[in-house]
Protein backbone atom coordinates (compact mmCIF):
# COMPACT_ATOMS: atom_id res chain seq x y z
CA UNK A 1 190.80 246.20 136.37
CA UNK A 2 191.85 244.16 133.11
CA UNK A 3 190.05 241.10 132.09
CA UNK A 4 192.68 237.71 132.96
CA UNK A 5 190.80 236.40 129.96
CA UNK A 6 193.07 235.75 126.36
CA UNK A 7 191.74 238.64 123.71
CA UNK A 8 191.45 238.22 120.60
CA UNK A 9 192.22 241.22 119.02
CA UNK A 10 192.38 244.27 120.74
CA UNK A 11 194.33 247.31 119.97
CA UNK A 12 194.59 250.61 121.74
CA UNK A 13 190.62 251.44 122.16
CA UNK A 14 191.13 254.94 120.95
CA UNK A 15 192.08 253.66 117.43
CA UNK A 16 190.40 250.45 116.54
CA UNK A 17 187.57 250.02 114.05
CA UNK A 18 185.06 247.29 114.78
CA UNK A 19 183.15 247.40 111.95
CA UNK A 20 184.12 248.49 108.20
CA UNK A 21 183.04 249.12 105.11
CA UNK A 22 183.65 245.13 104.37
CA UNK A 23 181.23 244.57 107.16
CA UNK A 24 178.35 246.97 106.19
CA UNK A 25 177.29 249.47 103.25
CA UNK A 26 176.95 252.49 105.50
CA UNK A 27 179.38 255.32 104.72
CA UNK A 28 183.28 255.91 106.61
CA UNK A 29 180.93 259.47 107.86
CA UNK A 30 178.41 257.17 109.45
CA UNK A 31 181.35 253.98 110.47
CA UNK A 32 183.50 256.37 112.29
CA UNK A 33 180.36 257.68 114.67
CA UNK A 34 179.15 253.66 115.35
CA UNK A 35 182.86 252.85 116.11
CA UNK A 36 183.18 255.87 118.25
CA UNK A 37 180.38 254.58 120.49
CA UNK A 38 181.34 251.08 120.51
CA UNK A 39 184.90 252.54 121.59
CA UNK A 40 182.96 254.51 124.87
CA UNK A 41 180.88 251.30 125.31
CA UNK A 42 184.11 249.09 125.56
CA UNK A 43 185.78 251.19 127.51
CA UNK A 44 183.47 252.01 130.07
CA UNK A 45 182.46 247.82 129.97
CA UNK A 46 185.98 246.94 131.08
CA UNK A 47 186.04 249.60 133.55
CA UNK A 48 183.30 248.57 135.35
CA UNK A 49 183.24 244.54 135.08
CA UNK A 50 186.99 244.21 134.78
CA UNK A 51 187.92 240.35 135.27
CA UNK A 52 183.77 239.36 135.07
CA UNK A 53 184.10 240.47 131.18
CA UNK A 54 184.05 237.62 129.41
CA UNK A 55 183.84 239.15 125.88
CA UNK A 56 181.80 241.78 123.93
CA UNK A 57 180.17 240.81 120.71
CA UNK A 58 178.10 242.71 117.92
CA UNK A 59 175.21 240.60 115.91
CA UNK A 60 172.32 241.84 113.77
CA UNK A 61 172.45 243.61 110.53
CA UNK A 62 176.38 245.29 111.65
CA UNK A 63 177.33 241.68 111.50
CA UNK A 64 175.57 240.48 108.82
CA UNK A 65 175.62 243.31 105.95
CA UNK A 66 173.30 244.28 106.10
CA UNK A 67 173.02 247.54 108.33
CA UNK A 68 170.95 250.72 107.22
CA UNK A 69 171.67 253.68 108.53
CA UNK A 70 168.11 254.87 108.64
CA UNK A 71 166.44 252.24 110.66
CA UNK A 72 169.02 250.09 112.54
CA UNK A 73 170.85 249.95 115.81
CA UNK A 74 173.73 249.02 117.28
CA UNK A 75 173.02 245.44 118.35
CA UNK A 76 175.27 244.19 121.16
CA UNK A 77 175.97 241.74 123.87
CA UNK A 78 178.03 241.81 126.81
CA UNK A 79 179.53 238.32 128.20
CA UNK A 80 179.89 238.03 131.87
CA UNK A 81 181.45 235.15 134.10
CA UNK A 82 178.87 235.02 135.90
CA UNK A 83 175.81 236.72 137.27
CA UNK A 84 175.90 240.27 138.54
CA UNK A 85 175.53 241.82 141.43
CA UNK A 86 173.11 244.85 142.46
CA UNK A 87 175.90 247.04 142.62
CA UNK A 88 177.38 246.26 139.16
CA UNK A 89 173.89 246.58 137.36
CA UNK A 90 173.21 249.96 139.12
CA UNK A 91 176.78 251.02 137.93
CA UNK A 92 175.78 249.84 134.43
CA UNK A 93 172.62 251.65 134.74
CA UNK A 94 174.19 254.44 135.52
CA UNK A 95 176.98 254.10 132.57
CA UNK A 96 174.43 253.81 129.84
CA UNK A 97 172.59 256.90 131.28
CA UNK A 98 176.05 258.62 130.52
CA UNK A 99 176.66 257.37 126.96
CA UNK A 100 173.18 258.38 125.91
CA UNK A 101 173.20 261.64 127.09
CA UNK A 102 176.81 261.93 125.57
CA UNK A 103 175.96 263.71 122.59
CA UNK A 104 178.02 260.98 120.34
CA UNK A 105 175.71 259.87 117.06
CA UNK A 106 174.09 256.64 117.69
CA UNK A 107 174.73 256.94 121.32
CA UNK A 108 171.07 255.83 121.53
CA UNK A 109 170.74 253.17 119.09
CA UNK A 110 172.80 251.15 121.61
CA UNK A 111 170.32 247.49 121.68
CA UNK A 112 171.63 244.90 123.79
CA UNK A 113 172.14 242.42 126.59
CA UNK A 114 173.95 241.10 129.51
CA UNK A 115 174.10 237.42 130.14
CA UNK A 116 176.86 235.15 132.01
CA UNK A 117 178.67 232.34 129.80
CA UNK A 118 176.90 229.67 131.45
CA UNK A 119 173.42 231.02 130.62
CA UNK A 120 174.31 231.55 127.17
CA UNK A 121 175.92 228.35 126.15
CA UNK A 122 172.16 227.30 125.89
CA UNK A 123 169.07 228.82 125.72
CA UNK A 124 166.82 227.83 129.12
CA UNK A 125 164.08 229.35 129.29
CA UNK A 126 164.01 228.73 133.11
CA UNK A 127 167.65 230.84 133.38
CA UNK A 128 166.69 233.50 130.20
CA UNK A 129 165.89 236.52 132.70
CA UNK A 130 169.32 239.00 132.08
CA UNK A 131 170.09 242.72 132.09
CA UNK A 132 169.60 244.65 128.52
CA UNK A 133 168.80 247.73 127.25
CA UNK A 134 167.17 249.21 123.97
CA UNK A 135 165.70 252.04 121.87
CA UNK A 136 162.37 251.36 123.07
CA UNK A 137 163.09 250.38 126.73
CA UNK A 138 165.40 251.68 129.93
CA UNK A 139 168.21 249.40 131.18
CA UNK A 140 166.52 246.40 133.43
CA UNK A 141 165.90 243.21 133.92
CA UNK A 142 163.86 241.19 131.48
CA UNK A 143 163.06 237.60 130.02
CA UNK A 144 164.56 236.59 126.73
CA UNK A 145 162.25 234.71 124.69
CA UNK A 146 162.61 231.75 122.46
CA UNK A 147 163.99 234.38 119.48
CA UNK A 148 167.06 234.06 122.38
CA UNK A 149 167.80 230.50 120.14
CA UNK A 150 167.62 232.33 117.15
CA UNK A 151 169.85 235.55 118.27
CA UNK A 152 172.49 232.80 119.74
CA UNK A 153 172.50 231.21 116.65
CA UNK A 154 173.58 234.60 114.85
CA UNK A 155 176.00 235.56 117.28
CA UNK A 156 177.89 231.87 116.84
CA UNK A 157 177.97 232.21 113.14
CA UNK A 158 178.34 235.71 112.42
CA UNK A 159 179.12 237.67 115.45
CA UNK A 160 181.88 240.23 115.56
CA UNK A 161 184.31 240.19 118.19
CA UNK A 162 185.20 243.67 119.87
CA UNK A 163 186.82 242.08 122.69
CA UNK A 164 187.01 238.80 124.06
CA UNK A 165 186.96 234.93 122.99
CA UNK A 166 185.25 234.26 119.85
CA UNK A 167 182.01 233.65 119.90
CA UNK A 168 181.92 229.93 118.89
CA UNK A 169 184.07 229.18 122.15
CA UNK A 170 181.07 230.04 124.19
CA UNK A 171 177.43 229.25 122.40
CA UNK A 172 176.89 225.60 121.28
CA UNK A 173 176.06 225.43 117.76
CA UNK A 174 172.06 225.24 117.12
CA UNK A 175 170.17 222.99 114.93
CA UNK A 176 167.80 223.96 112.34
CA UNK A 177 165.06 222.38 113.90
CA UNK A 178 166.11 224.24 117.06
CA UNK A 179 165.92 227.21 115.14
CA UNK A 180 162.44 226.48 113.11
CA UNK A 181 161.28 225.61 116.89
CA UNK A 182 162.27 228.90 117.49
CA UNK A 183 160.73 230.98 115.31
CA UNK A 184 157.34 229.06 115.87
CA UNK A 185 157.30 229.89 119.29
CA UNK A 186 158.08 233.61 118.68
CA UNK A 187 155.15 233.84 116.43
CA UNK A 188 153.14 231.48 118.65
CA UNK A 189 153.36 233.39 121.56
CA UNK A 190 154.03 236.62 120.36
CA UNK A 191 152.33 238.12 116.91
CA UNK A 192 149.70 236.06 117.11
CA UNK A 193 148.09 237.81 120.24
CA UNK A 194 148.76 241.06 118.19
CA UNK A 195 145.87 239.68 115.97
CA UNK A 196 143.33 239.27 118.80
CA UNK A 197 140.62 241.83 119.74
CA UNK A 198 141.51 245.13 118.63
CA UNK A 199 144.35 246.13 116.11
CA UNK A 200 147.12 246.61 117.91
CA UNK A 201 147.85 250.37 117.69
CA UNK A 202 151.70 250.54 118.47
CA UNK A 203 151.61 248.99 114.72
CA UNK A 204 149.55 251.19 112.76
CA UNK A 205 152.50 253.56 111.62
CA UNK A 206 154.17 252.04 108.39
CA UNK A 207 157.85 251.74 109.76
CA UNK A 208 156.62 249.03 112.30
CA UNK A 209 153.81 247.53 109.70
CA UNK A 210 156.89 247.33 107.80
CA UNK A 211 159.27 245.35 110.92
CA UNK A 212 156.20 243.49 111.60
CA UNK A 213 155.98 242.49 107.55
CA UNK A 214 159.55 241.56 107.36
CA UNK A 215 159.56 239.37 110.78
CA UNK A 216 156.92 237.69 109.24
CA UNK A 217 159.22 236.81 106.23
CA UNK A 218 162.55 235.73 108.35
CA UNK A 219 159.87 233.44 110.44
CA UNK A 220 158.54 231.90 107.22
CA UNK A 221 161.97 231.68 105.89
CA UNK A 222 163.63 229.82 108.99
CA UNK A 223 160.51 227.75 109.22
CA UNK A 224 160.75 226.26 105.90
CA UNK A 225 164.73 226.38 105.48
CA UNK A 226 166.12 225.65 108.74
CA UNK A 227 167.99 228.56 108.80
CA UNK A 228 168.61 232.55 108.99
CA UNK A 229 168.73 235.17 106.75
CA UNK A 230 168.30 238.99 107.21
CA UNK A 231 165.00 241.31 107.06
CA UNK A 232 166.02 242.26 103.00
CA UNK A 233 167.10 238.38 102.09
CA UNK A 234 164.18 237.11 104.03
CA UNK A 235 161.69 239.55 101.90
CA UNK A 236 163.60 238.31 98.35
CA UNK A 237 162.91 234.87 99.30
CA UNK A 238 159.26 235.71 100.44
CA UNK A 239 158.24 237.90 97.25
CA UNK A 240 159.28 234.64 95.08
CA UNK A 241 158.17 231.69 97.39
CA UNK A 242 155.02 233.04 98.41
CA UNK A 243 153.57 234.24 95.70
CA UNK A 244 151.40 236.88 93.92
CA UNK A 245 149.33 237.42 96.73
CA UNK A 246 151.76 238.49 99.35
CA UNK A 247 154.42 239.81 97.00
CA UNK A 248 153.06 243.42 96.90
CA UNK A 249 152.76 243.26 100.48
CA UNK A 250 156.36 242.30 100.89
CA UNK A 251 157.63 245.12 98.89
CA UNK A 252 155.83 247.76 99.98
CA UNK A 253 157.27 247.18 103.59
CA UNK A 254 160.61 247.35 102.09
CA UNK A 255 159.82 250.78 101.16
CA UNK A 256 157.65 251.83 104.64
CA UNK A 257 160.62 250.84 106.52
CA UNK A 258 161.70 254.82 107.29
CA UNK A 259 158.26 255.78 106.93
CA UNK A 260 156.38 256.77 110.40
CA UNK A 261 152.83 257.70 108.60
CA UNK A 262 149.92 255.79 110.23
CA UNK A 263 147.94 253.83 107.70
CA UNK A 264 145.52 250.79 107.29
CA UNK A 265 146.63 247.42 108.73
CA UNK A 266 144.20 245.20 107.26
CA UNK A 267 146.73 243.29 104.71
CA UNK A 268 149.24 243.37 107.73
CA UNK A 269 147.54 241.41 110.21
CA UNK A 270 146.24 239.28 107.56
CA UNK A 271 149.55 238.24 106.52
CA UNK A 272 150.54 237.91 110.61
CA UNK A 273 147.31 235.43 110.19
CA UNK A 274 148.68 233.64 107.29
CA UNK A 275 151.61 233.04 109.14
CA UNK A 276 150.43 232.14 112.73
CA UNK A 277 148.66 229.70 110.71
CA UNK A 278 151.78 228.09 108.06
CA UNK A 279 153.56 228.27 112.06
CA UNK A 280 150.83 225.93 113.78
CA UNK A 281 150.88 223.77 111.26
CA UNK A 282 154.61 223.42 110.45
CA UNK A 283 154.75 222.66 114.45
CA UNK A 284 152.75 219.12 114.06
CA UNK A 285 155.88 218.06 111.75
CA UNK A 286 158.57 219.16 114.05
């Protein structure tokens, strides 16, 4: 069934391109296999939502520039009219199963969620429990965290539309103190219990040591800006504004980001310190 909602743009899903070379510094080799999945994932999205489809958006570094093929996925979200039923989410279920078996490159790099217009006009946590799916976990149900303010934010400002309304018609804009909020709370209640008892294992290879380093950076950047910026801008700003003693830190995660070797996390989870604590303090001013 076709979506009664107005499109924005949408030619013949066999041909379109979502993303280009404008949009991102990965190669036409590599552009033509993420448009080829995003053309399955459209496709098989209208089929089974139909008039429910509200729009489908992509956000993260395809959206921002700053997309590497070695490390990123395909960050997505699905907009729905309202919430879904059992039947629709098993049928979903089912449909990613089927794209990531599919044998298409970056069929599973697919990251992303499912969350009616209503509940994503606004972030509540009380209404933040939707459908997603990612490299690291199976389709399901799960809560989206205060980041949620932060990934709504992106989406608004910088999203790109593969089918459906734009995206400022259905997010309110955030503030920068919502979004400093934001990424206090995310390190709050998050990285800082990575810190307590013993190190946190799932960290000790470099590649996450390295997303864990460069979180810390786009925390301490929106924090003290009021604003967003990617992993690579974040760690420019944070090799400059925090000095000599982190600097090293900084750009040696730049370089560990494709880099699964375990090694030592001592200066890690002392910079994850260093920030839980510029975090608890920035939230007495807020």
């Amino acid at each position: 069934m076709r979506s009664t909602h107005p499109r924005v743009s949408v030619p013949y899903a066999g041909s379109i391109s979502y993303v280009n070379a404008q949009s991102t510094a990965c190669g036409p080799h590599t552009l033509s296999h993420v448009n080829a999945v995003l053309r399955l994932l459209l496709e098989e999205v209208r089929a089974i939502l139909g008039a429910d489809l509200v729009g489908l958006y992509l956000y993260g570094s395809l959206s921002s520039g700053d997309f590497d093929p070695a490390s990123s996925d395909i960050d997505f979200l699905v907009v729905t009219a309202r919430e879904l039923s059992g039947d629709t989410l098993a049928a979903l279920r089912a449909m990613h199963a089927r794209i990531a078996t599919s044998g298409l490159p970056w069929a599973t790099k697919l990251e992303g969620s499912y969350i009616p217009r209503t509940a994503l006009r606004r972030h509540d946590r009380a209404n933040a429990r939707h459908p997603s799916i990612g490299v690291d976990w199976d389709f399901g149900i799960g809560q989206h965290g205060s980041d949620w303010v932060i990934q709504r934010h992106i989406m608004r400002e910088q999203g790109v539309v593969v089918w459906g309304l734009p995206p400022r018609t259905v997010i309110n804009p955030v503030t920068p103190d919502e979004l400093r909020a934001a990424a206090i709370d995310t390190v709050l209640d998050f990285w800082a219990a990575q810190t307590q008892g013993p190190e946190p294992e799932w960290l000790r290879p470099r590649a996450y040591q390295a997303f864990a380093i460069l979180t810390m950076c786009r925390a301490l950047y929106t924090v003290e800006r009021g604003e967003v910026a990617s992993k690579p801008v974040a760690a420019v700003w944070a090799g400059v504004a925090l000095g000599r003693r982190w600097s090293p830190l900084v750009e040696r995660a730049l370089t560990w980001r494709h880099d699964a070797r375990p090694d030592d996390m001592t200066e890690m989870i002392s910079f994850i310190h260093y920030t839980v604590e510029r975090c608890r303090q920035a939230r007495h001013v807020l």
